[in-house]
Protein backbone atom coordinates (compact mmCIF):
# COMPACT_ATOMS: atom_id res chain seq x y z
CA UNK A 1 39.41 67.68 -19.42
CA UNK A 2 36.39 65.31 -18.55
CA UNK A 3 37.25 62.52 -16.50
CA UNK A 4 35.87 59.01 -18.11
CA UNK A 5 33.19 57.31 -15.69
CA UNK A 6 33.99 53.41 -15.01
CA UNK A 7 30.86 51.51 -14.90
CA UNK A 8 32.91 48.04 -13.99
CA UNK A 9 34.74 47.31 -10.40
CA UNK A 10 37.87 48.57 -9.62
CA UNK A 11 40.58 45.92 -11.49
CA UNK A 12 41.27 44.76 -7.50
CA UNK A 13 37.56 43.77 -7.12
CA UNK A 14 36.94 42.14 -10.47
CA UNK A 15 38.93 38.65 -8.93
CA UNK A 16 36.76 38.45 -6.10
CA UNK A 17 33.63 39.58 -8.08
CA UNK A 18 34.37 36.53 -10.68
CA UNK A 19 35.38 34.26 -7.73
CA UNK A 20 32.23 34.58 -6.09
CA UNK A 21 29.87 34.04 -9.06
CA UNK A 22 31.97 31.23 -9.79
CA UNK A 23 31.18 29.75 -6.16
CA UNK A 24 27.73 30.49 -6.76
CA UNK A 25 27.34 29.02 -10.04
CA UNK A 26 28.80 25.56 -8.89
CA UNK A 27 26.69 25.32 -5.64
CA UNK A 28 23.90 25.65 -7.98
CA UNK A 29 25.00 22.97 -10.69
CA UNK A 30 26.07 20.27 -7.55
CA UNK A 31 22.09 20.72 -6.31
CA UNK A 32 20.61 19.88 -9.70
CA UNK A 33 23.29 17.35 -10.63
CA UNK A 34 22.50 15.87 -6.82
CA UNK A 35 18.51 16.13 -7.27
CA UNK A 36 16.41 12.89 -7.00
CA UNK A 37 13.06 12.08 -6.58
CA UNK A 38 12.00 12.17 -3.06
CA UNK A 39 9.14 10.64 -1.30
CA UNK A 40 6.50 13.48 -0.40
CA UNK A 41 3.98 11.72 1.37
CA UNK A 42 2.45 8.23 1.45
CA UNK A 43 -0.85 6.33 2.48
CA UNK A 44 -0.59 5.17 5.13
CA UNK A 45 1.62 7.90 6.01
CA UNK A 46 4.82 7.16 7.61
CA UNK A 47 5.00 6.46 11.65
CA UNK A 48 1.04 6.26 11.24
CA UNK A 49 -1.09 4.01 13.80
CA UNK A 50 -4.00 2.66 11.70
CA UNK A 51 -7.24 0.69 13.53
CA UNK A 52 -7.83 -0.81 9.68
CA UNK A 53 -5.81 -2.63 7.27
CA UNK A 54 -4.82 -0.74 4.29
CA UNK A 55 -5.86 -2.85 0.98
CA UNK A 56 -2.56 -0.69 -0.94
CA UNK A 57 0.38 1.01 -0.31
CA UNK A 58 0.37 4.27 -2.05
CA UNK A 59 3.58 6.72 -2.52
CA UNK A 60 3.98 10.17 -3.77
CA UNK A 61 7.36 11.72 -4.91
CA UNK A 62 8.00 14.79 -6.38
CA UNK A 63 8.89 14.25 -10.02
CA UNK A 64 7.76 11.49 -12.67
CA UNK A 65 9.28 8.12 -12.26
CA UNK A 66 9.62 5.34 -15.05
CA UNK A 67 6.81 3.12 -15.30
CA UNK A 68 9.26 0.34 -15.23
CA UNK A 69 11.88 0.32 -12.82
CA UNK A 70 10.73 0.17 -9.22
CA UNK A 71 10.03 -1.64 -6.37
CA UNK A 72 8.21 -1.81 -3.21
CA UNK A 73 8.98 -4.23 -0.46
CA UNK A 74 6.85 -4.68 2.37
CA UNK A 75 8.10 -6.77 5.56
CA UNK A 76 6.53 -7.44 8.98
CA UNK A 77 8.34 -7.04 12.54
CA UNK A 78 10.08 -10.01 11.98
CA UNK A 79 11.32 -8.97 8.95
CA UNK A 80 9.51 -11.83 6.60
CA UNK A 81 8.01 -10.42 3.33
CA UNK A 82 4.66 -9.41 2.96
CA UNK A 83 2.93 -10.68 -0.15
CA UNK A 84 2.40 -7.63 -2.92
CA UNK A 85 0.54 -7.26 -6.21
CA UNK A 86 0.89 -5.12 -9.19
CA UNK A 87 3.16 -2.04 -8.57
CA UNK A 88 2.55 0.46 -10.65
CA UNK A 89 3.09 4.03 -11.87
CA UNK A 90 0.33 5.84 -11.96
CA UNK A 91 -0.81 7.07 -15.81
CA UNK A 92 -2.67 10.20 -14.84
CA UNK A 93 -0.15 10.78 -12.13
CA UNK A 94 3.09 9.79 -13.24
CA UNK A 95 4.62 10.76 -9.75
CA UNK A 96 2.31 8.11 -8.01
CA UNK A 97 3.07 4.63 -6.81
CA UNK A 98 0.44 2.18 -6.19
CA UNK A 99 0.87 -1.54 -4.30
CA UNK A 100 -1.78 -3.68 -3.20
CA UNK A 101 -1.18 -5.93 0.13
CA UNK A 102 -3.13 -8.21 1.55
CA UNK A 103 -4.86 -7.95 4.63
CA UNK A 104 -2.31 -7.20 7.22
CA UNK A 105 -2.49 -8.48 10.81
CA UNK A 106 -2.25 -5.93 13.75
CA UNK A 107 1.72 -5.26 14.08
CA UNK A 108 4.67 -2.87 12.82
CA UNK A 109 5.41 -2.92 9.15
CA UNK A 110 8.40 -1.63 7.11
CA UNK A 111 8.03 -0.11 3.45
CA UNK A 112 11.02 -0.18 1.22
CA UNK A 113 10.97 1.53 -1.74
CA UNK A 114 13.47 2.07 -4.94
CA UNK A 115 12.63 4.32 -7.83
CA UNK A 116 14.53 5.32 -11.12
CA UNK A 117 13.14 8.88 -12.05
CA UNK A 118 12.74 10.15 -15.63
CA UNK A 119 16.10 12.27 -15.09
CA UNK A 120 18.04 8.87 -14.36
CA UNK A 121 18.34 8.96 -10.67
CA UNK A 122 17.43 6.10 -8.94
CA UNK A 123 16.53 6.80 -5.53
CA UNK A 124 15.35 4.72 -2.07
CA UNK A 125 14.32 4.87 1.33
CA UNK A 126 11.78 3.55 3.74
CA UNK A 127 8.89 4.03 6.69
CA UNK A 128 7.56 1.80 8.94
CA UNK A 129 3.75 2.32 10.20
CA UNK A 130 1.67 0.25 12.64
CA UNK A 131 -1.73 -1.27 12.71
CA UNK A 132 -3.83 -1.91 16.17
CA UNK A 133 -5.55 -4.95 17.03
């Protein structure tokens, strides 16, 4: 007589087997469901000390954002608005945000941001940088 070979897990393993991959498979649906865009890096970069004005505040997150919902918010250490001009998306670089400021006086200034991605998350966050007399 020729005993049968079982390629599957013992029936006492199988629940803990299928419990486990389902663990696994819903830790890795809740990270995509919870992805958003995220700021990578800006100009100036956040917590920087600049000796020059910057003419535009640029940000960089890591997936495409709609061209039309966003919004950058600039205030000084006293928390009053700083003046901005055209924010856009950049065409090329869909991932790029562009703002133009004008000349900023030596202080500390805050950058808000708020961005819908192409996925439908909206998204938000700030930095503050400096700039030396």
């Amino acid at each position: 007589m020729t005993a049968a070979l079982h390629t599957c897990a013992p029936p006492r393993t199988r629940p803990c087997v299928m419990t486990g991959a389902l663990i696994l498979l819903t830790l890795a649906m809740s990270a995509r469901l919870a992805a958003h865009s995220t700021l990578v890096r800006s100009q100036p970069p956040a917590g920087a000390t600049l000796t020059t004005p910057p003419g535009e505040i640029i940000l960089w997150f890591n997936e495409r954002l709609e061209r039309q919902f966003h919004a950058v918010t600039v205030t000084d250490g006293q928390g009053r608005t700083i003046p901005t001009q055209n924010p856009h998306v950049d065409r090329a670089d869909p991932t790029k945000l562009t703002v133009a400021v004008e000349p900023l006086p030596p202080g500390v200034y805050r950058v808000r941001w708020r961005v819908l991605s192409r996925d439908g998350h909206v998204a938000e966050g700030a930095f503050s940088f400096s700039i030396q007399p």
